[in-house]
ModelCIF file with pLDDT and N, C-alpha, C, O atoms, coordinates in Angstrom:
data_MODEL
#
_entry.id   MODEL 
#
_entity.id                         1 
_entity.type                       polymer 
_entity.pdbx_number_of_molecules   1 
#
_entity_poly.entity_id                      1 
_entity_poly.type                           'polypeptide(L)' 
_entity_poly.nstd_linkage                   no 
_entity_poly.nstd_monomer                   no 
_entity_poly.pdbx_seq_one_letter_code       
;(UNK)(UNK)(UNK)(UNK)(UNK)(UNK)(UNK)(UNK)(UNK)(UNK)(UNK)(UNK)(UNK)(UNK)(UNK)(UNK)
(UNK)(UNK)(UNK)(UNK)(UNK)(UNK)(UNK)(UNK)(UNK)(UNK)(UNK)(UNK)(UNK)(UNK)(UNK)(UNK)
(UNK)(UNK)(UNK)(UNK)(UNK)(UNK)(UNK)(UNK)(UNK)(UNK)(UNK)(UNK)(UNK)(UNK)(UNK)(UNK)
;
_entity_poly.pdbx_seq_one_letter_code_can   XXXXXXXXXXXXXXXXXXXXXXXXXXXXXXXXXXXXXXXXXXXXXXXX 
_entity_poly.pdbx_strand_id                 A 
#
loop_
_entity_poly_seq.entity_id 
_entity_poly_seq.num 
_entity_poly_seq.mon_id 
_entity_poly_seq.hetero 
1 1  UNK n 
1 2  UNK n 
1 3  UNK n 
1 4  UNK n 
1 5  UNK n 
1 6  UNK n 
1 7  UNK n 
1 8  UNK n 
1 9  UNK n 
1 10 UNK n 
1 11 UNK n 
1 12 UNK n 
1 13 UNK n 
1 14 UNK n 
1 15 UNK n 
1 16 UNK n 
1 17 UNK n 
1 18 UNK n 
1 19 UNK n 
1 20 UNK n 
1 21 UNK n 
1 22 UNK n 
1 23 UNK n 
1 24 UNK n 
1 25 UNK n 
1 26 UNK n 
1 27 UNK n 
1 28 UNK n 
1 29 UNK n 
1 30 UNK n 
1 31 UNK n 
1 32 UNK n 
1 33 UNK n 
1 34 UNK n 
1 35 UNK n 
1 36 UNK n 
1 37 UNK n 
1 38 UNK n 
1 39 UNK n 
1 40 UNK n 
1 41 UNK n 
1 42 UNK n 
1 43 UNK n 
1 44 UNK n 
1 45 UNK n 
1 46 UNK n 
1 47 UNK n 
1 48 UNK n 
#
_struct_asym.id          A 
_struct_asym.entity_id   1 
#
loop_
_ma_qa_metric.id 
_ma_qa_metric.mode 
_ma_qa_metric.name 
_ma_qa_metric.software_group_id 
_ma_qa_metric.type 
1 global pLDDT . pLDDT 
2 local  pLDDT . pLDDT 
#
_ma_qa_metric_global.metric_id      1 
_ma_qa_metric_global.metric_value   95.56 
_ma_qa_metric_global.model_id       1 
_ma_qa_metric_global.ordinal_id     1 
#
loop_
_ma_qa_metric_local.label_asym_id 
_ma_qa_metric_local.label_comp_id 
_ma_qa_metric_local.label_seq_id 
_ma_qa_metric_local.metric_id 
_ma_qa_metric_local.metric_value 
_ma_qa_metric_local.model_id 
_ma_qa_metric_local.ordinal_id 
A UNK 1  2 86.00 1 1  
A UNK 2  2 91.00 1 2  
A UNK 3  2 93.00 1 3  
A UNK 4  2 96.00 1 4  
A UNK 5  2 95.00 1 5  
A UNK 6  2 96.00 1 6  
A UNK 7  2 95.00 1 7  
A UNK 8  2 96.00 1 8  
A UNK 9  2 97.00 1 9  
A UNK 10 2 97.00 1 10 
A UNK 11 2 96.00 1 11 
A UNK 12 2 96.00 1 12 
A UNK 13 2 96.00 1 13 
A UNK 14 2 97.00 1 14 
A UNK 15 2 98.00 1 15 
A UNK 16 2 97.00 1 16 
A UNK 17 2 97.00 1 17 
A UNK 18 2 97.00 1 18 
A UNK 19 2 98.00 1 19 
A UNK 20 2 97.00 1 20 
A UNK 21 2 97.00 1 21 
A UNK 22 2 97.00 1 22 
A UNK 23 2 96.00 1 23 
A UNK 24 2 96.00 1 24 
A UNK 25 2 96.00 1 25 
A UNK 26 2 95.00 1 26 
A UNK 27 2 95.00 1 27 
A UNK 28 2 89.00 1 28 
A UNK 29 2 85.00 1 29 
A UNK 30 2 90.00 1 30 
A UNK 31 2 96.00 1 31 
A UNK 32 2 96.00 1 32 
A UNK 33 2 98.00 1 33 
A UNK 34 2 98.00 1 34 
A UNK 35 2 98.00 1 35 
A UNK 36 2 98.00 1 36 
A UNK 37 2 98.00 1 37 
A UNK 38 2 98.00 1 38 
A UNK 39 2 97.00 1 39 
A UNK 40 2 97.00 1 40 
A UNK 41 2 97.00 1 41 
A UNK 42 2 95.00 1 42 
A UNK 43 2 94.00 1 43 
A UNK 44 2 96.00 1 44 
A UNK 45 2 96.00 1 45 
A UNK 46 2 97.00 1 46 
A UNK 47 2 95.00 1 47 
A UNK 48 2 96.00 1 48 
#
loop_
_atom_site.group_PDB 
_atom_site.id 
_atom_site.type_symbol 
_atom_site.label_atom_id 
_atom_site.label_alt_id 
_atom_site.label_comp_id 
_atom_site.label_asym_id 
_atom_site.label_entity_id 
_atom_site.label_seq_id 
_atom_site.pdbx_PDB_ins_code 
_atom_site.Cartn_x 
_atom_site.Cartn_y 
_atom_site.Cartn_z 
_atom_site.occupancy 
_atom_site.B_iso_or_equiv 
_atom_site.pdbx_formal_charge 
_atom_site.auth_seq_id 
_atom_site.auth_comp_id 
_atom_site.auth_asym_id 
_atom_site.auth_atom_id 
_atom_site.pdbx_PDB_model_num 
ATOM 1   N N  . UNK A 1 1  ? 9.027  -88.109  180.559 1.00 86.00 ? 1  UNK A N  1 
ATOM 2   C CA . UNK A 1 1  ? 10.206 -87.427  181.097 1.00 86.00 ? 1  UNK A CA 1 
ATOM 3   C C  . UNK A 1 1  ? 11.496 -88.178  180.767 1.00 86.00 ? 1  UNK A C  1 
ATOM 4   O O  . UNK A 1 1  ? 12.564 -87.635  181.049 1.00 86.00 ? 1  UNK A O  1 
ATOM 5   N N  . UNK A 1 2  ? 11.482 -89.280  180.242 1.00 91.00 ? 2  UNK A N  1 
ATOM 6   C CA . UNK A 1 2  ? 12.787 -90.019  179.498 1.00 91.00 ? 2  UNK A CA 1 
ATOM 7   C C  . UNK A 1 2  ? 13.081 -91.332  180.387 1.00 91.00 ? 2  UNK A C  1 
ATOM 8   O O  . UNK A 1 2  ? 14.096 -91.927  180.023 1.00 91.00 ? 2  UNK A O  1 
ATOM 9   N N  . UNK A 1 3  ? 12.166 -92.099  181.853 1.00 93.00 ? 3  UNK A N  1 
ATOM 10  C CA . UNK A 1 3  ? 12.732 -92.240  182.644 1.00 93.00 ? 3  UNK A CA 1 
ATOM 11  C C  . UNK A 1 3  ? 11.936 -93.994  182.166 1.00 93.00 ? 3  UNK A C  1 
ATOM 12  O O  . UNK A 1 3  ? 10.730 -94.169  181.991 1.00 93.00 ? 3  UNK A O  1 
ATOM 13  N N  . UNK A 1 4  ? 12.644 -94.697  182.090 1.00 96.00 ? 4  UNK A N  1 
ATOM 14  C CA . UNK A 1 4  ? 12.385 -96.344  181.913 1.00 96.00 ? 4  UNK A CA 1 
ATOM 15  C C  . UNK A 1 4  ? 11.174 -97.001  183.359 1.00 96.00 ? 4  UNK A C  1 
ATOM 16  O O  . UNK A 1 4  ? 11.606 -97.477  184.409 1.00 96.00 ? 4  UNK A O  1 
ATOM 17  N N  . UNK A 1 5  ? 9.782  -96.862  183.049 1.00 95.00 ? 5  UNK A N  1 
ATOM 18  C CA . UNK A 1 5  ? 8.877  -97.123  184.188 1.00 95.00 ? 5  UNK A CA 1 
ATOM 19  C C  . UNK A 1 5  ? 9.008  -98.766  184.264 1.00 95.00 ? 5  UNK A C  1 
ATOM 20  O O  . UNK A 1 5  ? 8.907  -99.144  183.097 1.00 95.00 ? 5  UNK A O  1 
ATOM 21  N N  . UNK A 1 6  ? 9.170  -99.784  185.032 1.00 96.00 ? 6  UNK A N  1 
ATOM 22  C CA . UNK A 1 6  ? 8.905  -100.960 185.315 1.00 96.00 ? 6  UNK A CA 1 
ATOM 23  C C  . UNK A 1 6  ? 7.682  -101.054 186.370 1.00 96.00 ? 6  UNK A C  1 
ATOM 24  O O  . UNK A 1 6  ? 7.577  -100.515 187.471 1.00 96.00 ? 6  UNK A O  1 
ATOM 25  N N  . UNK A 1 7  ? 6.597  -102.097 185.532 1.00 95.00 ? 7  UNK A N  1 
ATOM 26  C CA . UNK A 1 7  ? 5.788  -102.256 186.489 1.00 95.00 ? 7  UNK A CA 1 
ATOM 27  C C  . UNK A 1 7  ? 5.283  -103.950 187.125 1.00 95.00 ? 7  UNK A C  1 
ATOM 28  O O  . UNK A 1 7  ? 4.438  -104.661 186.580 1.00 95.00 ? 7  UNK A O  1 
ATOM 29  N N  . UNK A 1 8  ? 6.087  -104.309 188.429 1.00 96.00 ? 8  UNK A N  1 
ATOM 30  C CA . UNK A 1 8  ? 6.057  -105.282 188.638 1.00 96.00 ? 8  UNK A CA 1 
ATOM 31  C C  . UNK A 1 8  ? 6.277  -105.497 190.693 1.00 96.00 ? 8  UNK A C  1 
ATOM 32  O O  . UNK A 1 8  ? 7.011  -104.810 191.404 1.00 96.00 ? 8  UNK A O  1 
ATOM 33  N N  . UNK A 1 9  ? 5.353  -106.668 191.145 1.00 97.00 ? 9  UNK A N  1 
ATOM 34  C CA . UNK A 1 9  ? 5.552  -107.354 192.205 1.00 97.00 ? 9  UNK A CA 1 
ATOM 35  C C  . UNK A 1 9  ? 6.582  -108.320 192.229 1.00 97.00 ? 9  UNK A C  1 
ATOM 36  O O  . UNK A 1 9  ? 6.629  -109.296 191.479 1.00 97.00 ? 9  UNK A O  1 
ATOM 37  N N  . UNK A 1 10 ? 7.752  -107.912 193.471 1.00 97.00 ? 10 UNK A N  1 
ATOM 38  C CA . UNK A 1 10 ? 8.206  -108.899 193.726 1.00 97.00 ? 10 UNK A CA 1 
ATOM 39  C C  . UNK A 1 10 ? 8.091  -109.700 195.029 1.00 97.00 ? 10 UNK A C  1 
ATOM 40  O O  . UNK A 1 10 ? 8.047  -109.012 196.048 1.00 97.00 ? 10 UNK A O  1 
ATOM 41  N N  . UNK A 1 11 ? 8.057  -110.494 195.119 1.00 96.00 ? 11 UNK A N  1 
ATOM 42  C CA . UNK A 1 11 ? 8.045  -111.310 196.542 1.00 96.00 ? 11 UNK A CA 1 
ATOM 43  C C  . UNK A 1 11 ? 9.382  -110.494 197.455 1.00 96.00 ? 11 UNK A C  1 
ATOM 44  O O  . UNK A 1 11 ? 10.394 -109.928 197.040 1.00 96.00 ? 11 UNK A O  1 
ATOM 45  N N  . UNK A 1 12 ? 8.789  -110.761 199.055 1.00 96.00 ? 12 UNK A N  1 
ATOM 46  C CA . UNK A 1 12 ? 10.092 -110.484 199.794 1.00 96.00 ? 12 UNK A CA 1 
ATOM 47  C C  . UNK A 1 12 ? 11.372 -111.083 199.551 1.00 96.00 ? 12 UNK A C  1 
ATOM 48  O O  . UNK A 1 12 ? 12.352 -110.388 199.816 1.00 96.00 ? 12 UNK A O  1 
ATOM 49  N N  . UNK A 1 13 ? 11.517 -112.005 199.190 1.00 96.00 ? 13 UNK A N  1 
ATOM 50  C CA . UNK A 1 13 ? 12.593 -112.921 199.089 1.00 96.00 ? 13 UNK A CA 1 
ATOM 51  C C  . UNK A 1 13 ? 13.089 -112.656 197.954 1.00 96.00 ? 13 UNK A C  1 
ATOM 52  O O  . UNK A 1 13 ? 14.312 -112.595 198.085 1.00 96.00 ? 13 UNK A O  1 
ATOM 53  N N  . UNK A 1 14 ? 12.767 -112.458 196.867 1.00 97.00 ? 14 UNK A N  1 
ATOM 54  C CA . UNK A 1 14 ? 13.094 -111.724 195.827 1.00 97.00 ? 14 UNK A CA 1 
ATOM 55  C C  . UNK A 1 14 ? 13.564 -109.773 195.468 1.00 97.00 ? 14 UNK A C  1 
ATOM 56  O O  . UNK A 1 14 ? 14.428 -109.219 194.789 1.00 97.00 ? 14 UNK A O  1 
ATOM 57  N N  . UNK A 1 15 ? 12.406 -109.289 196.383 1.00 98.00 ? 15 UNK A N  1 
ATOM 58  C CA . UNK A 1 15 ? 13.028 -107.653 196.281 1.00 98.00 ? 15 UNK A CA 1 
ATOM 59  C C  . UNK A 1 15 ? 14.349 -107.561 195.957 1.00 98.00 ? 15 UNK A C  1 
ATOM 60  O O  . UNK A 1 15 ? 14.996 -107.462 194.915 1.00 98.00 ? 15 UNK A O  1 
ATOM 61  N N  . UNK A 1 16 ? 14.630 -107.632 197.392 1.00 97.00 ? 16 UNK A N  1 
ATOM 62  C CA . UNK A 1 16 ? 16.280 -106.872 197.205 1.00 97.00 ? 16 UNK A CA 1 
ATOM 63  C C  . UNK A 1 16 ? 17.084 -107.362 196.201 1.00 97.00 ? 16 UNK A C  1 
ATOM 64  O O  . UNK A 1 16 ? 17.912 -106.472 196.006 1.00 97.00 ? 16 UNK A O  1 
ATOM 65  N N  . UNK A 1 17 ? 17.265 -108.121 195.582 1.00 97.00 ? 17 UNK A N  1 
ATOM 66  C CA . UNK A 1 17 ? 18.019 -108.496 194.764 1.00 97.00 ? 17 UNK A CA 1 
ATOM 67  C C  . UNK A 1 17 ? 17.461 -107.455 193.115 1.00 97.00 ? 17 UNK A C  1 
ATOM 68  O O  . UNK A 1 17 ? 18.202 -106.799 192.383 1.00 97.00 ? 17 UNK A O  1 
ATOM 69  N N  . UNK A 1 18 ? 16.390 -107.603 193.025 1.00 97.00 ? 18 UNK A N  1 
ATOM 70  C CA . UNK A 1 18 ? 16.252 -106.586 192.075 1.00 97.00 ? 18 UNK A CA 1 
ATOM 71  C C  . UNK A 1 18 ? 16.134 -105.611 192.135 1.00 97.00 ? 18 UNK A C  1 
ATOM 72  O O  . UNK A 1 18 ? 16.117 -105.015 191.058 1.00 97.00 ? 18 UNK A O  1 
ATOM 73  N N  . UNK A 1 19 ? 15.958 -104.707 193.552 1.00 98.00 ? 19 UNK A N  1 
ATOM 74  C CA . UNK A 1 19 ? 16.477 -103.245 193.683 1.00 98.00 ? 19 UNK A CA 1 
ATOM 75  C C  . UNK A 1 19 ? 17.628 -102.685 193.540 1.00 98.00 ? 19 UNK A C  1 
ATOM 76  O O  . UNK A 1 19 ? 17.935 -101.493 193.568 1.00 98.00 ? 19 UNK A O  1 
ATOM 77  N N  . UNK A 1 20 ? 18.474 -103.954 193.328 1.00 97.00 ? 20 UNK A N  1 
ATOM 78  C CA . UNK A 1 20 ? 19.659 -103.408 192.764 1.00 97.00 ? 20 UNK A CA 1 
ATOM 79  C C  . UNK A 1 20 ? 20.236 -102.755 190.690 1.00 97.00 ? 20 UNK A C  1 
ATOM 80  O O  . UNK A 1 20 ? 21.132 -102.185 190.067 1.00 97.00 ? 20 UNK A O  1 
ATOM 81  N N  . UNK A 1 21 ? 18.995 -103.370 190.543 1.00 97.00 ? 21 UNK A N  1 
ATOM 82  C CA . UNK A 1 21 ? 18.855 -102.873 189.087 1.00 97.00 ? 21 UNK A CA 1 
ATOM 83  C C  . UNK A 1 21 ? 17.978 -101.551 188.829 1.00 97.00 ? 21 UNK A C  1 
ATOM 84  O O  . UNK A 1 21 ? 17.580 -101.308 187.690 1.00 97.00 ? 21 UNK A O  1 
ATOM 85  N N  . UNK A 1 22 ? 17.719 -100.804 189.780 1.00 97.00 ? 22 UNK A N  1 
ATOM 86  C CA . UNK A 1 22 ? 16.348 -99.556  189.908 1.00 97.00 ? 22 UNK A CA 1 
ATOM 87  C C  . UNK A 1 22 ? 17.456 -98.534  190.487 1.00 97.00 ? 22 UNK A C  1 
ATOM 88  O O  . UNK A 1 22 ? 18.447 -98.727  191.190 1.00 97.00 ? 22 UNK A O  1 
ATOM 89  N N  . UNK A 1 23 ? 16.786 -97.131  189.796 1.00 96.00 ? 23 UNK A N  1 
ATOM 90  C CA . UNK A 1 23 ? 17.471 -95.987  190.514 1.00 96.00 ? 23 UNK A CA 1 
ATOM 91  C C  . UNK A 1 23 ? 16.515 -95.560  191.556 1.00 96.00 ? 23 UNK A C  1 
ATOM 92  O O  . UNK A 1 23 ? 16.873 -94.884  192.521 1.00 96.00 ? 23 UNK A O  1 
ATOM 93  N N  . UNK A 1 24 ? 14.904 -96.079  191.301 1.00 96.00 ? 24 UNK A N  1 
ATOM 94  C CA . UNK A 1 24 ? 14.333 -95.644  192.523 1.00 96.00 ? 24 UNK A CA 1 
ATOM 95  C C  . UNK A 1 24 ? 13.487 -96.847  192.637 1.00 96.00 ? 24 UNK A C  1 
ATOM 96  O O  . UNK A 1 24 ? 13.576 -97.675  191.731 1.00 96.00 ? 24 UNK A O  1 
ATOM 97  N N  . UNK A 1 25 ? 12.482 -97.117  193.857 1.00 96.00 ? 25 UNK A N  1 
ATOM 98  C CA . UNK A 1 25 ? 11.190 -97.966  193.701 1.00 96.00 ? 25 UNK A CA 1 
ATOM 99  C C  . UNK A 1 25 ? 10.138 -96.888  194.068 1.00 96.00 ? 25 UNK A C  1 
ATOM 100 O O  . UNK A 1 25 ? 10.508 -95.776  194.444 1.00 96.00 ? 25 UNK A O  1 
ATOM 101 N N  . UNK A 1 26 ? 8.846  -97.211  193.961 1.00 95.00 ? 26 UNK A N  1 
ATOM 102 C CA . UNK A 1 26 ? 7.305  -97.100  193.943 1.00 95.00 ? 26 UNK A CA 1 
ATOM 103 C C  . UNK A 1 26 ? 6.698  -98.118  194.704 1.00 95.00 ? 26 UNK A C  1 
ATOM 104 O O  . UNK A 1 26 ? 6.470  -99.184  194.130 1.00 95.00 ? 26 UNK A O  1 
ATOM 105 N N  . UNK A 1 27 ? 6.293  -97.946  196.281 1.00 95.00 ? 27 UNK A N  1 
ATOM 106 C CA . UNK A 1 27 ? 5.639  -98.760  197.050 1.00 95.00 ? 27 UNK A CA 1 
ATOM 107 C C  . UNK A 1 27 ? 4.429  -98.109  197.136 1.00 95.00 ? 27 UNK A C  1 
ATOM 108 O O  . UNK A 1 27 ? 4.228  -96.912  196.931 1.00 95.00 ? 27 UNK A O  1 
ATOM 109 N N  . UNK A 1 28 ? 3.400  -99.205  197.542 1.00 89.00 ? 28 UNK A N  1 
ATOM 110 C CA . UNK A 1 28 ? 2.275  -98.763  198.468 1.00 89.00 ? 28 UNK A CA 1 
ATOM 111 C C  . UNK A 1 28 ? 2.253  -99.424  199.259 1.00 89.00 ? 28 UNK A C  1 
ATOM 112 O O  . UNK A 1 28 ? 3.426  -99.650  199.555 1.00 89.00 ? 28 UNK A O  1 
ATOM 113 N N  . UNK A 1 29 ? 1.405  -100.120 200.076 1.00 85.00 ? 29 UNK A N  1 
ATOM 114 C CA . UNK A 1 29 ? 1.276  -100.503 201.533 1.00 85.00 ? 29 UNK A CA 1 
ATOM 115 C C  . UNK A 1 29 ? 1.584  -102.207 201.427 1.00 85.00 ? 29 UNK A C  1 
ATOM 116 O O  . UNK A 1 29 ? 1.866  -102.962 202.357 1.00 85.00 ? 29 UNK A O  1 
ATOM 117 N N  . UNK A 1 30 ? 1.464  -102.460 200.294 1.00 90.00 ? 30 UNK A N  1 
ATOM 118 C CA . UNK A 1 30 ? 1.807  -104.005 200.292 1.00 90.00 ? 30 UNK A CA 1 
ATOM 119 C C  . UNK A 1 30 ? 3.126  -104.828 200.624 1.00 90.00 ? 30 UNK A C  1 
ATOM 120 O O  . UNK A 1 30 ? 3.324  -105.715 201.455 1.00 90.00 ? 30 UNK A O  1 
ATOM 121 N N  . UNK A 1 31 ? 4.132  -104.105 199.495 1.00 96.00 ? 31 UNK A N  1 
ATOM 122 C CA . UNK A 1 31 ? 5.351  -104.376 199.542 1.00 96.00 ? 31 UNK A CA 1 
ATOM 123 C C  . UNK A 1 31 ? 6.374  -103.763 200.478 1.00 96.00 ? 31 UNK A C  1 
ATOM 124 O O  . UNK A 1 31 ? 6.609  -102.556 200.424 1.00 96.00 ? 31 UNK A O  1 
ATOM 125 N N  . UNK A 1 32 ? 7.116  -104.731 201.513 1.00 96.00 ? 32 UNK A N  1 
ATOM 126 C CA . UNK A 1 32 ? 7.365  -103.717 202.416 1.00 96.00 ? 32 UNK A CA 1 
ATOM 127 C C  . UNK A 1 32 ? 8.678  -103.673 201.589 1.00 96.00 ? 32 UNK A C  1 
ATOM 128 O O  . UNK A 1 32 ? 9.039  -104.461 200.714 1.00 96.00 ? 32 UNK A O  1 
ATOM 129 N N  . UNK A 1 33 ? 9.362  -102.472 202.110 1.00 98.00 ? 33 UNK A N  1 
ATOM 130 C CA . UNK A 1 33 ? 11.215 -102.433 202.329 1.00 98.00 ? 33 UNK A CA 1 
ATOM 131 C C  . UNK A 1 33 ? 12.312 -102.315 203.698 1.00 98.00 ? 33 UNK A C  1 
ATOM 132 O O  . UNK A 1 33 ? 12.732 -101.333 204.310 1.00 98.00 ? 33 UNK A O  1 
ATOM 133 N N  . UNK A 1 34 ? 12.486 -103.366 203.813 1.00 98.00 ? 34 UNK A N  1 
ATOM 134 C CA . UNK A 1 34 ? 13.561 -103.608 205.004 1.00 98.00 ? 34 UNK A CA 1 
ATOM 135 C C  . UNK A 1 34 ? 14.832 -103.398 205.051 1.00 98.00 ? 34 UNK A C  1 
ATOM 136 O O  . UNK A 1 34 ? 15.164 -103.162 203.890 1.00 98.00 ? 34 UNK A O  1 
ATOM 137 N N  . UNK A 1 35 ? 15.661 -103.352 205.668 1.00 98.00 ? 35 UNK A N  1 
ATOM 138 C CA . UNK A 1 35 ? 16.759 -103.151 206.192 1.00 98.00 ? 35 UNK A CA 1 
ATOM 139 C C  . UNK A 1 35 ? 17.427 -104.398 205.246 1.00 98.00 ? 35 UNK A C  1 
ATOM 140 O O  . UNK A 1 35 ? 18.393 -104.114 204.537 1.00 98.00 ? 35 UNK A O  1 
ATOM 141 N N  . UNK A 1 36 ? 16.873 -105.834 205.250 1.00 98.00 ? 36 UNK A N  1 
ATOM 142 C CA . UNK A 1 36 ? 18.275 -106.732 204.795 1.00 98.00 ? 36 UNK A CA 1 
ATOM 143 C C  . UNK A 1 36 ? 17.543 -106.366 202.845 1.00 98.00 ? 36 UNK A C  1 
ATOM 144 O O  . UNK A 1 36 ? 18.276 -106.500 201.865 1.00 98.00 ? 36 UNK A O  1 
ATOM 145 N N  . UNK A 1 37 ? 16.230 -105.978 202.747 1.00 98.00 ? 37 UNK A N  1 
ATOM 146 C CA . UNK A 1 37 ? 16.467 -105.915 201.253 1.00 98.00 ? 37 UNK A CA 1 
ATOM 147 C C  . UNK A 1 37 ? 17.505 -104.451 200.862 1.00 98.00 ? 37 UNK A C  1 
ATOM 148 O O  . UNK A 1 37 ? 18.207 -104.398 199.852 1.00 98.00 ? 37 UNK A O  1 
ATOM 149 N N  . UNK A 1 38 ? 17.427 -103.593 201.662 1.00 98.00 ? 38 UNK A N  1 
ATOM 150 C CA . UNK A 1 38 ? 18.788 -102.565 201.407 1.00 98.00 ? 38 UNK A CA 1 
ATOM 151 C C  . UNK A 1 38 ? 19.853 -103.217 201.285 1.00 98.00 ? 38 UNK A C  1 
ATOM 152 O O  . UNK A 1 38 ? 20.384 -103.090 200.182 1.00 98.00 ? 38 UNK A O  1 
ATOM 153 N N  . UNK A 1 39 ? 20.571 -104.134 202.297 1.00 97.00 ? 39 UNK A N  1 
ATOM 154 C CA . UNK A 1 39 ? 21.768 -104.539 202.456 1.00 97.00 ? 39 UNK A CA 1 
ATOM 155 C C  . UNK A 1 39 ? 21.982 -105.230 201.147 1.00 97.00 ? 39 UNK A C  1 
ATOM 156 O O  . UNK A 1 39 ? 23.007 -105.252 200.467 1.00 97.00 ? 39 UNK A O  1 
ATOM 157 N N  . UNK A 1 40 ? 20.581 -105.905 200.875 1.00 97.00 ? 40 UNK A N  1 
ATOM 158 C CA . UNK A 1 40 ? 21.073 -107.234 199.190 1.00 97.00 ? 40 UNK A CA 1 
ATOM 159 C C  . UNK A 1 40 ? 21.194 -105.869 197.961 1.00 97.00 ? 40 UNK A C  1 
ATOM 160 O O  . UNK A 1 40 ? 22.143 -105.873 197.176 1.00 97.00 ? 40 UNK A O  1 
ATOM 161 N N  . UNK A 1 41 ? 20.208 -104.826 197.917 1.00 97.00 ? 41 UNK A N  1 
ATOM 162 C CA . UNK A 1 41 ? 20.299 -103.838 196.983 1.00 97.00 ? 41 UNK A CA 1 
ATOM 163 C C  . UNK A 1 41 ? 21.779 -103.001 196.842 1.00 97.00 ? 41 UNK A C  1 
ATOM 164 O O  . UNK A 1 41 ? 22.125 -102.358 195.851 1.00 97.00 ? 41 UNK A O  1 
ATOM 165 N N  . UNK A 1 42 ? 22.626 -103.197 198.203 1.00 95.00 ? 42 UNK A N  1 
ATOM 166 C CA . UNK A 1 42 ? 23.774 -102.916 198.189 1.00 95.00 ? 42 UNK A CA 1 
ATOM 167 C C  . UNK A 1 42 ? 25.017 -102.896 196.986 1.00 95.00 ? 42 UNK A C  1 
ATOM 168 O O  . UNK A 1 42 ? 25.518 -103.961 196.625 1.00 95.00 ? 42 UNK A O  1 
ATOM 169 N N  . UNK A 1 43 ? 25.538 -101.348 196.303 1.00 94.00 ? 43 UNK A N  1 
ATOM 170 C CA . UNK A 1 43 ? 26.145 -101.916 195.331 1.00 94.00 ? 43 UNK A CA 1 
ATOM 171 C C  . UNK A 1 43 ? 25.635 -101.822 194.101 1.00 94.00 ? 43 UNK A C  1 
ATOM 172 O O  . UNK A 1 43 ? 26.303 -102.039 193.090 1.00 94.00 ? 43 UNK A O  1 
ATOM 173 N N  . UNK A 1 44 ? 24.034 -101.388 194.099 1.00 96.00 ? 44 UNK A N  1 
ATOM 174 C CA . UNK A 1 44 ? 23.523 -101.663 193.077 1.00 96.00 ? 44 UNK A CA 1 
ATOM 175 C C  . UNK A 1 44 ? 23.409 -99.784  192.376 1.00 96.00 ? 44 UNK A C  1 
ATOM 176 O O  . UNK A 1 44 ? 24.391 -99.119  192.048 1.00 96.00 ? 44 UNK A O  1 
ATOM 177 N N  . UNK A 1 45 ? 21.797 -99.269  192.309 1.00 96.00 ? 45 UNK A N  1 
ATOM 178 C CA . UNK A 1 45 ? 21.647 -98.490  191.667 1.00 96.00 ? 45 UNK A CA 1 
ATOM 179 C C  . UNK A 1 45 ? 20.696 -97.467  192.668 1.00 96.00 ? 45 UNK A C  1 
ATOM 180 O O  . UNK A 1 45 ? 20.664 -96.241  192.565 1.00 96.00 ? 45 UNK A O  1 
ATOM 181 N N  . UNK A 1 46 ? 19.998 -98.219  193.577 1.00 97.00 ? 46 UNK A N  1 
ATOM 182 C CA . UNK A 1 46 ? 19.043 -97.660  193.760 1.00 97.00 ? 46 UNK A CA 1 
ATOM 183 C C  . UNK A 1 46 ? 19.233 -96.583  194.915 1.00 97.00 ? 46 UNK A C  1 
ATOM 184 O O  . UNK A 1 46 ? 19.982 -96.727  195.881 1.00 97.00 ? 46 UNK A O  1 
ATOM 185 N N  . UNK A 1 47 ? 18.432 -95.486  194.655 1.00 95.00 ? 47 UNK A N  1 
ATOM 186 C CA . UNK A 1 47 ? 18.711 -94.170  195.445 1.00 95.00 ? 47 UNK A CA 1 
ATOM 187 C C  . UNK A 1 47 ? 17.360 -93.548  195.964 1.00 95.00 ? 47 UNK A C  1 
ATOM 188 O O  . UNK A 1 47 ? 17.202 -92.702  196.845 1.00 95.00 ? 47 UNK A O  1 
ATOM 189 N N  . UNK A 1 48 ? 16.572 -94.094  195.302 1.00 96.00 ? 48 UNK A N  1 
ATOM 190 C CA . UNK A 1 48 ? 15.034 -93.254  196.046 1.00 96.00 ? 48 UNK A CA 1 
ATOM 191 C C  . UNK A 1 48 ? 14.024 -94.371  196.197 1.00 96.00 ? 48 UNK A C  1 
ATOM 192 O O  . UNK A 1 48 ? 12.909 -94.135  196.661 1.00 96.00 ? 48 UNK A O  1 
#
């Protein structure tokens, strides 16, 4: 569909900072998403 797939774990401490380079993420039950990795993704790209 044209859309750049990345496939990778990041640590909590690490997420948010690279959700700011993603228009969306792909979780399953492992990786959570919190409130302060939004706040660091802040600014960035990500929308879904």
């Amino acid at each position: 569909q044209g859309h750049e797939v990345v496939e990778q774990f990041y640590e909590p401490d690490q997420l948010g900072a690279a959700l700011r380079d993603f228009d969306a993420v792909v979780v399953r039950s492992k990786t959570k998403v919190r409130a302060n990795h939004i706040d660091e993704a802040k600014g960035g790209k990500l929308k879904l």
